[in-house]
Protein backbone atom coordinates (compact mmCIF):
# COMPACT_ATOMS: atom_id res chain seq x y z
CA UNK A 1 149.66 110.96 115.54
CA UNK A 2 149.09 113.35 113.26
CA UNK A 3 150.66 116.93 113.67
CA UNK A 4 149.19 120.47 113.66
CA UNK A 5 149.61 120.65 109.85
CA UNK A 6 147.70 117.68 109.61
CA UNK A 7 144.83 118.41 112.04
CA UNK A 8 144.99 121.97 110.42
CA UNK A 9 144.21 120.87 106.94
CA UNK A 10 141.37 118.68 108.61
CA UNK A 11 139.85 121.25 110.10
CA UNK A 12 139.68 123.37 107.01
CA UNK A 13 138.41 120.23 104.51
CA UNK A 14 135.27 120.25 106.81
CA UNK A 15 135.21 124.36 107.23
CA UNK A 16 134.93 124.05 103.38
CA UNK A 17 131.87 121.40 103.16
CA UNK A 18 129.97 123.66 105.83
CA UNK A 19 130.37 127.33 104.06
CA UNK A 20 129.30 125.81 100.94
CA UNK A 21 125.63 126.24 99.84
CA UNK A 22 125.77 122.18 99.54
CA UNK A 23 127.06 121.21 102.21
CA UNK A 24 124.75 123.77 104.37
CA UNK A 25 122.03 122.46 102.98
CA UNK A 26 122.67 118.74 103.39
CA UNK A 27 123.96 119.36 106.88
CA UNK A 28 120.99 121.03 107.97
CA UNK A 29 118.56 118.37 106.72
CA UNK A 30 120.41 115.34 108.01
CA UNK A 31 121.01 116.84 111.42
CA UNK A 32 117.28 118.02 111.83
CA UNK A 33 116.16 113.99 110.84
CA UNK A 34 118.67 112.71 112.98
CA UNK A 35 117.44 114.95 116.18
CA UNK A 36 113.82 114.23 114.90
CA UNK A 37 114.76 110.52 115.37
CA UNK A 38 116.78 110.82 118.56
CA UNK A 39 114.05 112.37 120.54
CA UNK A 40 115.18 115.15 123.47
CA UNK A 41 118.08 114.87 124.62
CA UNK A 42 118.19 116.62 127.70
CA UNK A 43 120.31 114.94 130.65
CA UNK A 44 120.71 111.90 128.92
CA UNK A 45 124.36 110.10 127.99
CA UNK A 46 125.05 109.94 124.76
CA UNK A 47 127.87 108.61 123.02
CA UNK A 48 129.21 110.31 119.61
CA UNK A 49 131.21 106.92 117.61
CA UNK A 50 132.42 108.67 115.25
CA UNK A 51 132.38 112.38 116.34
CA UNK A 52 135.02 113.51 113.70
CA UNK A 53 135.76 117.26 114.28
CA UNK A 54 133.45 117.11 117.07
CA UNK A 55 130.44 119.32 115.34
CA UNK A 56 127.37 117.18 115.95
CA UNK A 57 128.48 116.52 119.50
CA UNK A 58 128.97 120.02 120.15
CA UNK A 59 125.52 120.34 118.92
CA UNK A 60 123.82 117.65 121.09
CA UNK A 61 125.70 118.83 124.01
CA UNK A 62 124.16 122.63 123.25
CA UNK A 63 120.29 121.06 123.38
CA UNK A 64 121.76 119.71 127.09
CA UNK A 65 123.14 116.21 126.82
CA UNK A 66 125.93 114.97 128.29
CA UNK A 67 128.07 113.96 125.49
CA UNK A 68 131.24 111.56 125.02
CA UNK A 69 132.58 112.12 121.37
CA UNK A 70 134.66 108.24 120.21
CA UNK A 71 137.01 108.20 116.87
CA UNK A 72 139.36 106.20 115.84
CA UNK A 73 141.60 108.96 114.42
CA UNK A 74 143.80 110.69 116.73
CA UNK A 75 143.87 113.48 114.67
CA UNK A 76 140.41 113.77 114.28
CA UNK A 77 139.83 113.73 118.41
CA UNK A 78 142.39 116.51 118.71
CA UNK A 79 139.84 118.48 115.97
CA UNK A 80 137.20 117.93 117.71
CA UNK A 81 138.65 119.18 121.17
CA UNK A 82 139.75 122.53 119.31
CA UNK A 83 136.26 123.16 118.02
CA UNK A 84 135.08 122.80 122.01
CA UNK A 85 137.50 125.29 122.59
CA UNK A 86 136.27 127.50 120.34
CA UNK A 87 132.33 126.84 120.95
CA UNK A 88 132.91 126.45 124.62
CA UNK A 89 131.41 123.21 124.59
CA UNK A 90 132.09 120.34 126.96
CA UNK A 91 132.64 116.92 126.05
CA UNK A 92 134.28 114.31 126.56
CA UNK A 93 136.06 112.96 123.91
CA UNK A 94 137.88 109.87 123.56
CA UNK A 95 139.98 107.69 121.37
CA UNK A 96 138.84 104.29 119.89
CA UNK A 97 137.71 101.37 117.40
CA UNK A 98 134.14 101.12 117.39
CA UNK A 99 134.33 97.19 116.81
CA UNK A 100 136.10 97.02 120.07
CA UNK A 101 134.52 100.23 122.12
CA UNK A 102 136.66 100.80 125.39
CA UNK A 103 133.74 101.64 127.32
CA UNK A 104 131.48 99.35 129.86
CA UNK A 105 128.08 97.96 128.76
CA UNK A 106 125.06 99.61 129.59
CA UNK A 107 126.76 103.23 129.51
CA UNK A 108 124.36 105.65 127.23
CA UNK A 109 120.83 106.12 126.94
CA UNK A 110 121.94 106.88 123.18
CA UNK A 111 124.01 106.31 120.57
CA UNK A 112 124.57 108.16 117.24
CA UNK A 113 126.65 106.70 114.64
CA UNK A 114 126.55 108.91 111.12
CA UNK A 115 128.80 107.51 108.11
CA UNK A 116 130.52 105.39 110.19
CA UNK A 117 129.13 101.38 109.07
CA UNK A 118 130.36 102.30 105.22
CA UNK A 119 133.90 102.67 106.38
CA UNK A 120 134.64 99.44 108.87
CA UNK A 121 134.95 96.38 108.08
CA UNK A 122 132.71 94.48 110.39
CA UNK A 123 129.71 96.50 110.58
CA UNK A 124 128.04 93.59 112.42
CA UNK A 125 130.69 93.44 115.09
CA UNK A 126 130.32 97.59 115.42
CA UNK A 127 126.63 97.65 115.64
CA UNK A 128 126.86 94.34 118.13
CA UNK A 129 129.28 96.93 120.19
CA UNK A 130 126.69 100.10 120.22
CA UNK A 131 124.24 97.95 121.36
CA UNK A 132 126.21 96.82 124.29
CA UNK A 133 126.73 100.21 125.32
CA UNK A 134 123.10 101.40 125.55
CA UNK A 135 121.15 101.22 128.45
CA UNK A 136 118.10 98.73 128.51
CA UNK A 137 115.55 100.78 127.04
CA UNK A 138 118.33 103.11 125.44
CA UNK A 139 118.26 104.30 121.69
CA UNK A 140 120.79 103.43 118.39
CA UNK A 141 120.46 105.98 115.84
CA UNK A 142 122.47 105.11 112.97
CA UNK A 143 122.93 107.55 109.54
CA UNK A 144 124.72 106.07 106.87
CA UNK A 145 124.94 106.23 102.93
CA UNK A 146 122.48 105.21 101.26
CA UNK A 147 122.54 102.83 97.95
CA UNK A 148 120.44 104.22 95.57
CA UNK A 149 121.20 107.64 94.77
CA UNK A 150 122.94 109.76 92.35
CA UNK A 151 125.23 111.05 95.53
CA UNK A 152 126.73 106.86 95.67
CA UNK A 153 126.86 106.60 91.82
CA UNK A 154 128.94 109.63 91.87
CA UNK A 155 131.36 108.19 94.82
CA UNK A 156 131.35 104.98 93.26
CA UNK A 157 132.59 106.36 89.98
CA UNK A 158 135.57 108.58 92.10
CA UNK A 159 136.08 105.03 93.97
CA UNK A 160 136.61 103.02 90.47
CA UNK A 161 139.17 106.07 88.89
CA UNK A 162 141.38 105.65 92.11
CA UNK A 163 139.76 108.03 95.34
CA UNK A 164 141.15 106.06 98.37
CA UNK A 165 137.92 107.25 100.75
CA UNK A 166 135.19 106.18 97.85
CA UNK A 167 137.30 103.05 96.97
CA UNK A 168 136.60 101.42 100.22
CA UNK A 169 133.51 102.74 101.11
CA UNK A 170 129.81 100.66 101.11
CA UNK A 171 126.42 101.78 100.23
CA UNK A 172 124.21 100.70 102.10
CA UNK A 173 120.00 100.17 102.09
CA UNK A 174 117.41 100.53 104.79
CA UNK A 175 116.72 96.93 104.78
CA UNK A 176 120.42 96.50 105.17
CA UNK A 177 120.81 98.85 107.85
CA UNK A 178 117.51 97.48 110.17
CA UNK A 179 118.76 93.83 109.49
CA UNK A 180 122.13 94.85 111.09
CA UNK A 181 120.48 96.48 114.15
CA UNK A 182 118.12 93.35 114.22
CA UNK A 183 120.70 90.73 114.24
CA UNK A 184 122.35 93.00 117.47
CA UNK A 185 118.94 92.80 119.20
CA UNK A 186 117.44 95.81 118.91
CA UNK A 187 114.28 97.04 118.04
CA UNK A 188 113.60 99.13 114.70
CA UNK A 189 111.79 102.32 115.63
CA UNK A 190 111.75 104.05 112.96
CA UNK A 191 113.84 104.17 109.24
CA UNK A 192 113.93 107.88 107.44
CA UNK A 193 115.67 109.10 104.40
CA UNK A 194 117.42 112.57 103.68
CA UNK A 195 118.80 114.44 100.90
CA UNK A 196 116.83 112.99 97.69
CA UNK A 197 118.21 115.87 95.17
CA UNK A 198 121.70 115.18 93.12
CA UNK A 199 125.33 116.73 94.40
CA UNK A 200 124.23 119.93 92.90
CA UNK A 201 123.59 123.11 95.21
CA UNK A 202 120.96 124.75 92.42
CA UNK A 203 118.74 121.68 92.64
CA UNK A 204 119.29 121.21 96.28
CA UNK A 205 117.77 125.04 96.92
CA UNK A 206 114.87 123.81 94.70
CA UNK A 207 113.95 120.59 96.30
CA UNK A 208 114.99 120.95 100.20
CA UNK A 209 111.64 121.96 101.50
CA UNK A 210 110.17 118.87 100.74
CA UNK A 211 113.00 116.97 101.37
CA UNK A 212 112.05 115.48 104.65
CA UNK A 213 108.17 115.23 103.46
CA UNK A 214 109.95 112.42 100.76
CA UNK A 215 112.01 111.24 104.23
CA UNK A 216 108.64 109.49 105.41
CA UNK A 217 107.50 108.17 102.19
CA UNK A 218 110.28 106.52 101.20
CA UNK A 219 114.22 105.83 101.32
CA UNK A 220 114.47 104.92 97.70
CA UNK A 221 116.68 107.58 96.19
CA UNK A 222 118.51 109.11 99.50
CA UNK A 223 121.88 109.91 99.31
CA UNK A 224 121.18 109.60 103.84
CA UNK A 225 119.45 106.68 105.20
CA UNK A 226 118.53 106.50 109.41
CA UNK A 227 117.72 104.01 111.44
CA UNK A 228 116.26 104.62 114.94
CA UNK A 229 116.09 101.05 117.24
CA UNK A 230 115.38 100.86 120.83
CA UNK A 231 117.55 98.26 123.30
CA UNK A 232 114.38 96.10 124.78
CA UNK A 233 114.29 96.44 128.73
C-alpha cells in the first residue's frame, strides 16, 4: 500500500491537471457529456469503477446519487476518501479489479467507467462485469480515449520514447467501444465525442464552445469518446 508520500504526490499530479487552463477546460467538457449521457441521477445507485481521487463521484453524489467509488489502487481509494473529507461528500468507496468486481449482480441503476478499458487487459471481461452489476433496465456509460486524435498521437509518441502509462495504454474507436458493450448485451443508446482541439490550452479557449456541437456530429477526431447502453429488462 502506498504511503502518505505516495498518496500525497497523487493528490497533487491531479491538483495540477485541474488548475491548469487545459485541464479545466477538458474536464469541464467531458464531465458535462458524460452527465448529458447519464441522465439524472437523483436516488439512483451508481457505481464509480475507476473513481481515482474520487472527483467525479464526489460530483455525482452532489447532484444526489448514492455513489460507491471501485479502484484497483489502494492508494488511489485512500485519495479519494481524503477529497470526501474535504468536500464533505459521502461515498462509499471500495477496493477492486474491475474484471473480477466484488460486488453482487444487479446492484446499480448505473455505471460510469472513464479511461478505464485503455488500461486493462481484458476489456471484454470488464465490460461483461459492469454489465452484471446493473440493474435490468440500468445504464453503462463508458468514456474512454479515443483513436484518432492529435491527444493519442501525442501519447503514442511518449509511449514509443519509454512513458510507462502511454506504453501500455489503447486507443480506442466508437465502433470499438459499442461492439464491446454489444458483445456484453447491452443496448447502445447513444455514442458522443469530446475534446476535438489539440493538447494546447490557446486552441482549446478558441474551439470549446462548439466542442460538444462537433460531439453529435461526429467522433472522428476526439481525444474522448462515450458510450451510453441500456441493460434490456
Amino acid at each position: 500500500m502506498a504511503g502518505p508520500q505516495s498518496i500525497e504526490g497523487l493528490r497533487e499530479s491531479y491538483a495540477r491537471w485541474r488548475s491548469s487552463t487545459l485541464g479545466q477546460i477538458t474536464d469541464r467538457l467531458e464531465q458535462k457529456l458524460l452527465f448529458e449521457l447519464a441522465g439524472s441521477v437523483v436516488g439512483k445507485t451508481v457505481l464509480d469503477v475507476g473513481c481515482g481521487d474520487g472527483a467525479l463521484a464526489s460530483e455525482l453524489a452532489r447532484h444526489g446519487a448514492i455513489v460507491t467509488g471501485l479502484d484497483a489502487d489502494p492508494a488511489m481509494i485512500a485519495t479519494a476518501r481524503r477529497l470526501t473529507e474535504i468536500e464533505a461528500t459521502q461515498l462509499q468507496l471500495i477496493e477492486g479489479q474491475v474484471e473480477r468486481l466484488p460486488i453482487n449482480d444487479a446492484a446499480f441503476d448505473l455505471v460510469l467507467a472513464v479511461t478505464v478499458l485503455c488500461f486493462v487487459r481484458d476489456a471484454e471481461q470488464a465490460v461483461g462485469e459492469m454489465a452484471r452489476v446493473l440493474k435490468p433496465g440500468g445504464r453503462l456509460v463508458i468514456g474512454e480515449l479515443g483513436r484518432w486524435s492529435l491527444w493519442a498521437a501525442y501519447r503514442r509518441i511518449r509511449g514509443w520514447l519509454g512513458h510507462p502509462t502511454w506504453r501500455a495504454a489503447r486507443f480506442r474507436t466508437a465502433f470499438e467501444l459499442s461492439e464491446l458493450v454489444s458483445t456484453a448485451g447491452l443496448e447502445v443508446a447513444g455514442i458522443r465525442g469530446a475534446a476535438y482541439y489539440p493538447p494546447c490550452s490557446a486552441v482549446a479557449r478558441l474551439l470549446a464552445p462548439f466542442d460538444l456541437w462537433l460531439g453529435r456530429q461526429t467522433t472522428l477526431g476526439s481525444a474522448f469518446i462515450a458510450v451510453s447502453a441500456m441493460k434490456p429488462i
